[in-house]
Protein backbone atom coordinates (compact mmCIF):
# COMPACT_ATOMS: atom_id res chain seq x y z
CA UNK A 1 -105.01 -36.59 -79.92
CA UNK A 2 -105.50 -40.11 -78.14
CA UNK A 3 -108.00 -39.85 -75.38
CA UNK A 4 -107.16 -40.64 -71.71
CA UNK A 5 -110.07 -42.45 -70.88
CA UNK A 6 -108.99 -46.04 -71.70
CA UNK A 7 -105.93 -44.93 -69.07
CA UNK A 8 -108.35 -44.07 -66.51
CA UNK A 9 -110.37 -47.29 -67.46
CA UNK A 10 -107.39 -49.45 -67.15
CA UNK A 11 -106.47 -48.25 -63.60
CA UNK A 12 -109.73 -48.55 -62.76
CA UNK A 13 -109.78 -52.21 -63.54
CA UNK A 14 -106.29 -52.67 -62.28
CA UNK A 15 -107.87 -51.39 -58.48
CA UNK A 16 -110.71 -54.01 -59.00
CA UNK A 17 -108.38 -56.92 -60.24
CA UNK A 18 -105.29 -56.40 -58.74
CA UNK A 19 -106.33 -54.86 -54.97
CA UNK A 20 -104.02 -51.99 -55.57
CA UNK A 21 -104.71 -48.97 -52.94
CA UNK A 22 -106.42 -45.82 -53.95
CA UNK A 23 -105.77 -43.03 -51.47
CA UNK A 24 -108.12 -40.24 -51.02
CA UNK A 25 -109.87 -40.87 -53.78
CA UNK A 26 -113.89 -42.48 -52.79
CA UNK A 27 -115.28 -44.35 -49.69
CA UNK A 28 -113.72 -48.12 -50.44
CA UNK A 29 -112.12 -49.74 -53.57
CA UNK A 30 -113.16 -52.94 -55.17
CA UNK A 31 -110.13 -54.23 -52.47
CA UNK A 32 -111.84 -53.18 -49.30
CA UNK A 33 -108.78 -50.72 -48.75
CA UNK A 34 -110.10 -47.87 -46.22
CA UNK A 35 -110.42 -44.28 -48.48
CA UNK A 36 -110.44 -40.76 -46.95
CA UNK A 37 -112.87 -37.89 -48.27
CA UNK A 38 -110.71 -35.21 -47.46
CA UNK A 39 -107.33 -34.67 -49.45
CA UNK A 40 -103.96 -35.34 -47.28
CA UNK A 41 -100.47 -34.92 -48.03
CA UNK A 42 -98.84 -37.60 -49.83
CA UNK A 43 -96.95 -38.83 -46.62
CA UNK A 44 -100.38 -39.13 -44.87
CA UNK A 45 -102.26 -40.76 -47.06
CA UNK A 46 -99.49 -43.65 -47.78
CA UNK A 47 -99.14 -44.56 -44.20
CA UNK A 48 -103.12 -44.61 -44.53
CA UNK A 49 -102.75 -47.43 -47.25
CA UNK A 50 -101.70 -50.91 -45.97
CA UNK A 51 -100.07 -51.80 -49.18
CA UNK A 52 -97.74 -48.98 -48.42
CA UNK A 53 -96.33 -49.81 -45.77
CA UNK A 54 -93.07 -50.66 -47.43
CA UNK A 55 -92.46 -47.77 -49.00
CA UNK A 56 -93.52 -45.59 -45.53
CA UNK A 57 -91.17 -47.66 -43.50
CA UNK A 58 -88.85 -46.31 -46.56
CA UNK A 59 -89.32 -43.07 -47.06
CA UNK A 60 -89.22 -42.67 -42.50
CA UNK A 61 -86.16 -44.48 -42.52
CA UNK A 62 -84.34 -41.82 -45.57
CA UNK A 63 -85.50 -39.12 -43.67
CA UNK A 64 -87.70 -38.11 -46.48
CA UNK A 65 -91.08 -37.56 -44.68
CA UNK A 66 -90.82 -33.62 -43.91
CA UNK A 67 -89.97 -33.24 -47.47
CA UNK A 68 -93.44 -35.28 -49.08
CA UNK A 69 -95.37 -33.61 -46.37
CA UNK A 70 -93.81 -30.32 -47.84
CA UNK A 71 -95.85 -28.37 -50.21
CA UNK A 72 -94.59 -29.87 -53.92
CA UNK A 73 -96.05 -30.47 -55.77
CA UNK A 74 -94.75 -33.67 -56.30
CA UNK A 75 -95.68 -36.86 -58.69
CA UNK A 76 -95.16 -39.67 -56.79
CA UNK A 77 -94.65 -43.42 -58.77
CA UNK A 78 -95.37 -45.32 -55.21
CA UNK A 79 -94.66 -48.88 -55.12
CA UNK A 80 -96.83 -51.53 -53.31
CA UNK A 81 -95.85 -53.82 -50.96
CA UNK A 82 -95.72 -56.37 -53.52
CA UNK A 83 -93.56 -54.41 -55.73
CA UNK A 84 -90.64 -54.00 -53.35
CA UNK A 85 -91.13 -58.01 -52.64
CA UNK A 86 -89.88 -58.64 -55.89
CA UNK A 87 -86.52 -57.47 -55.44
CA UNK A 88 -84.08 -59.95 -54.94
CA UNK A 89 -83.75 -61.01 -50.84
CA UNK A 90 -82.20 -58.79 -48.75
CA UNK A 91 -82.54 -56.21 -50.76
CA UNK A 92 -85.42 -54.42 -48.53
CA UNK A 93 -83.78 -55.00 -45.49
CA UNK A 94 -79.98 -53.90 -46.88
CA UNK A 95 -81.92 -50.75 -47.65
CA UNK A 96 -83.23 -49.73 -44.48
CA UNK A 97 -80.41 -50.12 -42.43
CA UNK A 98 -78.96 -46.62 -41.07
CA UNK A 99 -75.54 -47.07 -43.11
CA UNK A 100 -77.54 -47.23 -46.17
CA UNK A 101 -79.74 -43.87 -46.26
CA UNK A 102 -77.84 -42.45 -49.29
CA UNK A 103 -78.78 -45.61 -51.40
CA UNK A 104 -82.28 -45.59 -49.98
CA UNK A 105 -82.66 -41.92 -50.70
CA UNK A 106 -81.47 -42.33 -54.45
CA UNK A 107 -84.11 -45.07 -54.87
CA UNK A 108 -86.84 -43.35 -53.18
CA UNK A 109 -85.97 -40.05 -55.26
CA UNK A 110 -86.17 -41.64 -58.46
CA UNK A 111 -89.49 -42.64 -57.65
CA UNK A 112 -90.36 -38.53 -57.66
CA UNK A 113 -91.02 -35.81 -59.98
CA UNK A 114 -91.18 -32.49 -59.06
CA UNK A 115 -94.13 -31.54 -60.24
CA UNK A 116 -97.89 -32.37 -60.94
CA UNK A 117 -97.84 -34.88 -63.41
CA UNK A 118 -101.19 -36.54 -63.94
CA UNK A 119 -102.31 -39.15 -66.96
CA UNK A 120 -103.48 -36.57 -69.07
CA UNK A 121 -100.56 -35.18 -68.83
CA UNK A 122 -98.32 -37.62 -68.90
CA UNK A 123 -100.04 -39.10 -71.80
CA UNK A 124 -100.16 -35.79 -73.81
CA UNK A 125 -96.12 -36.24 -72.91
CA UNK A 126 -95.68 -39.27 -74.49
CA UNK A 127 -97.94 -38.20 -78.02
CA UNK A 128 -95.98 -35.19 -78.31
CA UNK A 129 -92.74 -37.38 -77.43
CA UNK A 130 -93.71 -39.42 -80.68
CA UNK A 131 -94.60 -42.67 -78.03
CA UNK A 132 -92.27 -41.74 -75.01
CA UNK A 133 -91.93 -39.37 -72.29
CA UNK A 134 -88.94 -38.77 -70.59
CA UNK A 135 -89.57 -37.58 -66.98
CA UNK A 136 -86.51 -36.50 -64.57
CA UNK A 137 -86.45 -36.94 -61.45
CA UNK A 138 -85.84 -35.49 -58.16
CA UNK A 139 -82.75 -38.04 -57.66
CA UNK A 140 -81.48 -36.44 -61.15
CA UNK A 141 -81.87 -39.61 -63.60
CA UNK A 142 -84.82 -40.26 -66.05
CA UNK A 143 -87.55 -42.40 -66.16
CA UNK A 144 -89.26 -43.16 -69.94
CA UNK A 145 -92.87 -43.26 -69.92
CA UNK A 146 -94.49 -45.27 -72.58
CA UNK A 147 -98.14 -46.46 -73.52
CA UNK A 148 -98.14 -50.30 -73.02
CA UNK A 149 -100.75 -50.24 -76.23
CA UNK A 150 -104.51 -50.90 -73.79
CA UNK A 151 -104.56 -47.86 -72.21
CA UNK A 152 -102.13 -48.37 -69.64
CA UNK A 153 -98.61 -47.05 -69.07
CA UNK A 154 -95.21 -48.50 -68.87
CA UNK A 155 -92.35 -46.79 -66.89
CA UNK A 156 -88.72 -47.59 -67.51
CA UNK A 157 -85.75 -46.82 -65.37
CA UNK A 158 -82.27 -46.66 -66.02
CA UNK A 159 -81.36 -50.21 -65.87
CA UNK A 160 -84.16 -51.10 -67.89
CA UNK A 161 -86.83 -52.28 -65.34
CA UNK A 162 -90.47 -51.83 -66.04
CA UNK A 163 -93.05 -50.73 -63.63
CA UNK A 164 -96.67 -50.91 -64.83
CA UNK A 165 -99.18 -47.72 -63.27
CA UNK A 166 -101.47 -49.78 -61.92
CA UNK A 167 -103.92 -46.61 -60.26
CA UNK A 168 -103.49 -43.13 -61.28
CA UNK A 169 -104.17 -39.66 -60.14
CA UNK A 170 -104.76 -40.66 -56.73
CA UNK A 171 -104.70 -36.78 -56.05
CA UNK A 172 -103.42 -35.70 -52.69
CA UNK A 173 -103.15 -32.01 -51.16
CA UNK A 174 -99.25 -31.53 -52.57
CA UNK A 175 -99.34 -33.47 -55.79
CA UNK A 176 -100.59 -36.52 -57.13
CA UNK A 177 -99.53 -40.47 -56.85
CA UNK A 178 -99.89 -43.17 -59.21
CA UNK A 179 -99.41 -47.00 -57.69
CA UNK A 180 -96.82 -49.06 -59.78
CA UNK A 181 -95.75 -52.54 -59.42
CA UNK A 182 -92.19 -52.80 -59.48
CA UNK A 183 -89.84 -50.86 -57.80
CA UNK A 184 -87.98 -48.31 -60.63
CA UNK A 185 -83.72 -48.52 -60.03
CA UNK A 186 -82.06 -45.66 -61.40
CA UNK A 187 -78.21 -46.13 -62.70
């Protein structure tokens, strides 16, 4: 069985290099991001995490917040600020306008698995999946998970975007998130 170490490793170094947030999990990150002790929900701790405001602004504006404040669990692949700044212009604010909630809530759903899904088990997914994990979502499609080969892991959505996990198991009271960097589109 391949040990989930280097994954933990790898996020760790990912926090450190990249600034990525890391909710509820110890006093400060490499980042100087602002931690709690205690665990929150999801909801809670994401509009604690500057680099989540994006996806907060999101998830308010689908209607979604009752739900990830509910009791799950729930894997949440939560994408940074930066993530959602690579899509192409527009695409943000076309998403959060009232008219669009359905589209919003499809993206935002996809980013979900009911669930707790952490690396161990997610990698123990992928070795039994002979290299890949298929995970389905809340929204209904599938996302593949994949080792990117140093410890890391690759998601891929249904139009073939990647997001790297760039922190894991950031555990909250009703489930557990893992930071990506790239916002996942399903079909």
């Amino acid at each position: 069985m391949k040990p989930t170490l280097p994954f933990a490793v790898a996020s760790a170094l990912a926090l450190a290099v990249c600034g990525a947030p890391a909710i509820a999990a110890s006093p400060a990150d490499a980042s100087g991001h602002a931690m709690h002790a205690q665990r929150q929900d999801i909801v809670s701790a994401a509009v604690a995490t500057p680099s989540l405001s994006t996806l907060v602004a999101a998830v308010k504006a689908a209607d979604l917040v009752g739900t990830l404040q509910g009791p799950g669990p729930f894997t949440v692949f939560a994408p940074t600020n930066e993530a959602f700044g690579k899509l192409p212009a527009g695409t943000v604010d076309g998403l959060l306008k009232p008219d669009a909630k359905a589209a919003l809530t499809g993206v935002l759903t996809y980013h979900v698995v009911a669930g707790n899904v952490d690396a161990a088990t997610l990698a123990k997914q992928i070795q039994a999946g002979g290299g890949s994990a298929t995970l389905t979502t809340v929204q209904g499609g599938t996302l593949t998970a994949k080792s990117d080969g140093m410890g890391g892991i690759v998601l891929t959505d249904a139009k073939g975007g990647t997001a790297k996990v760039v922190a894991a198991d950031l555990r909250q009271s009703n489930g557990v998130v893992h930071v990506i960097d790239s916002v996942l589109m399903p079909q």
